[in-house]
Protein backbone atom coordinates (compact mmCIF):
# COMPACT_ATOMS: atom_id res chain seq x y z
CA UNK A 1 48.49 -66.33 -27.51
CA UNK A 2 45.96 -65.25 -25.48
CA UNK A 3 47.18 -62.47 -23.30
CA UNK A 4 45.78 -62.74 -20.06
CA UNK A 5 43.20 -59.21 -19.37
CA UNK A 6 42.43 -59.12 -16.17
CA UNK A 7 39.54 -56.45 -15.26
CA UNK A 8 40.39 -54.92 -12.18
CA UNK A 9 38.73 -55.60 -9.11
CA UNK A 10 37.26 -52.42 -7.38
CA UNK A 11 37.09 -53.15 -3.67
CA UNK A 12 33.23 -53.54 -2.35
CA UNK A 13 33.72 -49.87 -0.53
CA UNK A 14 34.29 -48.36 -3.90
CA UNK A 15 31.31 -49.87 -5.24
CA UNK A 16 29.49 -48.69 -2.36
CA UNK A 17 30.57 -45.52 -3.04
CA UNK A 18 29.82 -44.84 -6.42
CA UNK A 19 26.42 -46.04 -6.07
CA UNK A 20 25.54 -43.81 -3.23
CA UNK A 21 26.74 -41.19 -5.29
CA UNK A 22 24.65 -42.18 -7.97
CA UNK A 23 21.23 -42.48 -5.78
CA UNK A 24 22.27 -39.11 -3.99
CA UNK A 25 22.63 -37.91 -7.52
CA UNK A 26 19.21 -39.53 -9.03
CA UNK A 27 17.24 -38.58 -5.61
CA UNK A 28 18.71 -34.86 -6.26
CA UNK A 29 17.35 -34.40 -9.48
CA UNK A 30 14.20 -35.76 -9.07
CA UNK A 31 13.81 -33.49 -6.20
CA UNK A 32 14.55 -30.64 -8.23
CA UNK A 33 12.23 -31.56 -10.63
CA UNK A 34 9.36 -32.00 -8.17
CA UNK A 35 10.15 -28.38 -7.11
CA UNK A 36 10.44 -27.02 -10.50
CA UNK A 37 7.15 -28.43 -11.00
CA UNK A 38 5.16 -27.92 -7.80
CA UNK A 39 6.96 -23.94 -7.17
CA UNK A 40 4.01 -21.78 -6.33
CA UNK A 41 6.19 -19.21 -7.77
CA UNK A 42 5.90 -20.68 -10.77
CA UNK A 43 2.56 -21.82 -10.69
CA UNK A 44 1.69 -17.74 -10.34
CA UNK A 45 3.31 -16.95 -13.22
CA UNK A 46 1.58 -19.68 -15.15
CA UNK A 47 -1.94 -18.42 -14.16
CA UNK A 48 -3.90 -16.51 -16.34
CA UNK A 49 -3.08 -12.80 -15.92
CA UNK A 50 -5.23 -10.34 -13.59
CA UNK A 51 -8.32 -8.83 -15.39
CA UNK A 52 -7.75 -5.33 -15.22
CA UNK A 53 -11.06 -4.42 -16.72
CA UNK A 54 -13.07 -4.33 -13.54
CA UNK A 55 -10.75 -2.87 -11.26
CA UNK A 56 -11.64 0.55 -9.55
CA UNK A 57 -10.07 3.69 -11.18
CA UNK A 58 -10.89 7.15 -9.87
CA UNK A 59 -11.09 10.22 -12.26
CA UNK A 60 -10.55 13.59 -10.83
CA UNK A 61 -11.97 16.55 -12.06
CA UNK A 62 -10.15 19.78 -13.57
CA UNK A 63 -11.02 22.13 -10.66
CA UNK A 64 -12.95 21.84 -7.30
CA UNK A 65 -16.77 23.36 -8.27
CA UNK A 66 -17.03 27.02 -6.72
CA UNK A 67 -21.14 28.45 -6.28
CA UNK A 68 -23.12 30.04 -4.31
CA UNK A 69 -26.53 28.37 -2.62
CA UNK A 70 -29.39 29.93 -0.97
CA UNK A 71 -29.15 29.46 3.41
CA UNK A 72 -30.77 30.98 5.89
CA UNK A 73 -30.66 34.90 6.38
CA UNK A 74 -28.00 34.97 3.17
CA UNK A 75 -26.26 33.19 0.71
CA UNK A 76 -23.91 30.53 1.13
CA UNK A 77 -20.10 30.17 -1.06
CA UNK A 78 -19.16 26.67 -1.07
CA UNK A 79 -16.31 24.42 -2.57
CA UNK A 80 -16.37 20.94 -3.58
CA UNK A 81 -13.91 18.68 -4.49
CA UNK A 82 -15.00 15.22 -6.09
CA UNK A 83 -14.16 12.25 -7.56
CA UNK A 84 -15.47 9.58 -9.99
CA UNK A 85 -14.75 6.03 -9.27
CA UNK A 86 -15.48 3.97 -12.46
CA UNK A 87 -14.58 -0.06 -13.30
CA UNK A 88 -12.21 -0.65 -16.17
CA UNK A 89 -9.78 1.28 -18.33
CA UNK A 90 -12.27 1.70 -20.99
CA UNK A 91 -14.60 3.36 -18.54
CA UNK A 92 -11.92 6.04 -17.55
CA UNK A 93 -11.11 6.56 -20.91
CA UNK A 94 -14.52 7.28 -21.40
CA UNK A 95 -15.26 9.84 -18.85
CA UNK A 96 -12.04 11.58 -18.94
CA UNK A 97 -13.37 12.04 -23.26
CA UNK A 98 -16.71 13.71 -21.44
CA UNK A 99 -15.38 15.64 -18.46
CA UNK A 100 -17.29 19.09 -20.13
CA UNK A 101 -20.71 17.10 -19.81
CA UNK A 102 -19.99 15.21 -15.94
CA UNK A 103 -18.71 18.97 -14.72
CA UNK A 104 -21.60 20.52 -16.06
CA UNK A 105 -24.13 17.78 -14.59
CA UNK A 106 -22.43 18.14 -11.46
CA UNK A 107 -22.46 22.01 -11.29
CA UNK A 108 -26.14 21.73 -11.85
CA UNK A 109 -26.46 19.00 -9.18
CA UNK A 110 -24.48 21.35 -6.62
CA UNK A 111 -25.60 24.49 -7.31
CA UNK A 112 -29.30 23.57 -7.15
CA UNK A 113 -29.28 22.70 -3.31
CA UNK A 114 -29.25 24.77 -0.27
CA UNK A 115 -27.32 24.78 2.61
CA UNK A 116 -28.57 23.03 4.87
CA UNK A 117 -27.91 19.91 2.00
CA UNK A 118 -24.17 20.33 3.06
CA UNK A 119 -23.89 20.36 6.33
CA UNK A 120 -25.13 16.91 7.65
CA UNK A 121 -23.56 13.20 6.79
CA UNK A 122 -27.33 11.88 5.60
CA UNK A 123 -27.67 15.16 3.64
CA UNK A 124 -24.23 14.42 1.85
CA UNK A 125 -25.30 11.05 1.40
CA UNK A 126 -28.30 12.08 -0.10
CA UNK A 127 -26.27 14.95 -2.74
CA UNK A 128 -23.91 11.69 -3.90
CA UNK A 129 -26.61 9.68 -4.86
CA UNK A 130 -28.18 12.39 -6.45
CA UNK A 131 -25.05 13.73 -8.12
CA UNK A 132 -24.25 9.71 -9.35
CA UNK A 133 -28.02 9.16 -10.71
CA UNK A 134 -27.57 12.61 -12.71
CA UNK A 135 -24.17 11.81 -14.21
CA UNK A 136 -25.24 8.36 -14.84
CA UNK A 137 -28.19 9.41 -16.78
CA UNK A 138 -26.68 11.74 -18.69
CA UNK A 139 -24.08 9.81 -19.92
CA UNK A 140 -26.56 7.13 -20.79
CA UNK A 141 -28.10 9.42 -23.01
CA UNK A 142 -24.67 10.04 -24.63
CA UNK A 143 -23.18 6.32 -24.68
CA UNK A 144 -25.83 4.54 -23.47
CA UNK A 145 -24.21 2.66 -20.60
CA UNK A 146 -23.93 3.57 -16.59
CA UNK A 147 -20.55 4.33 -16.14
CA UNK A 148 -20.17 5.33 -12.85
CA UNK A 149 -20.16 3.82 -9.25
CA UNK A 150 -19.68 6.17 -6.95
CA UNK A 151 -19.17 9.99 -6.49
CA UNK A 152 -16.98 10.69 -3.55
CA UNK A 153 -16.40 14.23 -2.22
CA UNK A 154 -12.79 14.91 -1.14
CA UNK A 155 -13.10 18.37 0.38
CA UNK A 156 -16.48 20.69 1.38
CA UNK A 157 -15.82 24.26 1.92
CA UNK A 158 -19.37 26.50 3.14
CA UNK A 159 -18.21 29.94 3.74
């Protein structure tokens, strides 16, 4: 009694089909997988994460400096507003703990010129680098590090 199976026959189109569909199907995923892999989007969020410890951070001060400096025929009022760029959180942290000291330093930086010190670019240059070497030295003597970079002035008012 053996029954007669019979396997049916697929016709040659529907064998062409199905393996099409099967190479669309493998060349699809291994497509996918060379994007997955080769994203740049992802290859960004793989990377090691920014180093935020020498980035540029600018501390204000409490209060623009108010003082009066010897010019000319009479004394001169003037206002300054400044800021202190520093690198890295830890910096910041640092100077915003010693404000007291840097707006003391700078008061005795500022008040100690004349005039004439505020009224030209080169002068100004000049006041900056004076101002930075002061703050930077008395800090030092505090924490024993330079912790600033640059001292920028944001307004000048002479009266």
């Amino acid at each position: 009694m053996a029954e007669n199976l019979t396997i049916p026959k697929v016709a040659w189109y529907k064998r062409k089909l199905i393996w099409m569909l099967f190479l669309v199907l493998l060349a699809g995923g291994g497509g996918g997988a060379a994007w997955f892999l080769m994203n740049p989007a992802e290859q960004a969020a793989k990377a090691k994460p920014e180093d935020t410890s020498n980035r540029a951070i600018y501390v204000s001060l409490s209060q623009p400096f108010v003082f009066s400096v010897p010019g000319g025929t009479r004394d001169r009022l003037v206002q300054i507003e400044a800021q202190l760029m520093v690198r890295g959180e830890s910096n910041e942290s640092l100077a915003k703990q010693h404000l007291p000291l840097l707006e003391s330093t700078l008061l005795d930086v500022f008040s100690r010129q004349s005039a004439d010190n505020y009224l030209t670019a080169a002068n100004k240059k000049a006041l900056r680098q004076e101002a930075l070497n002061e703050l930077n030295h008395a800090t030092a003597e505090v924490l024993e590090k330079r912790l600033f970079e640059k001292v920028l002035f944001t307004s000048i008012v002479m009266q």
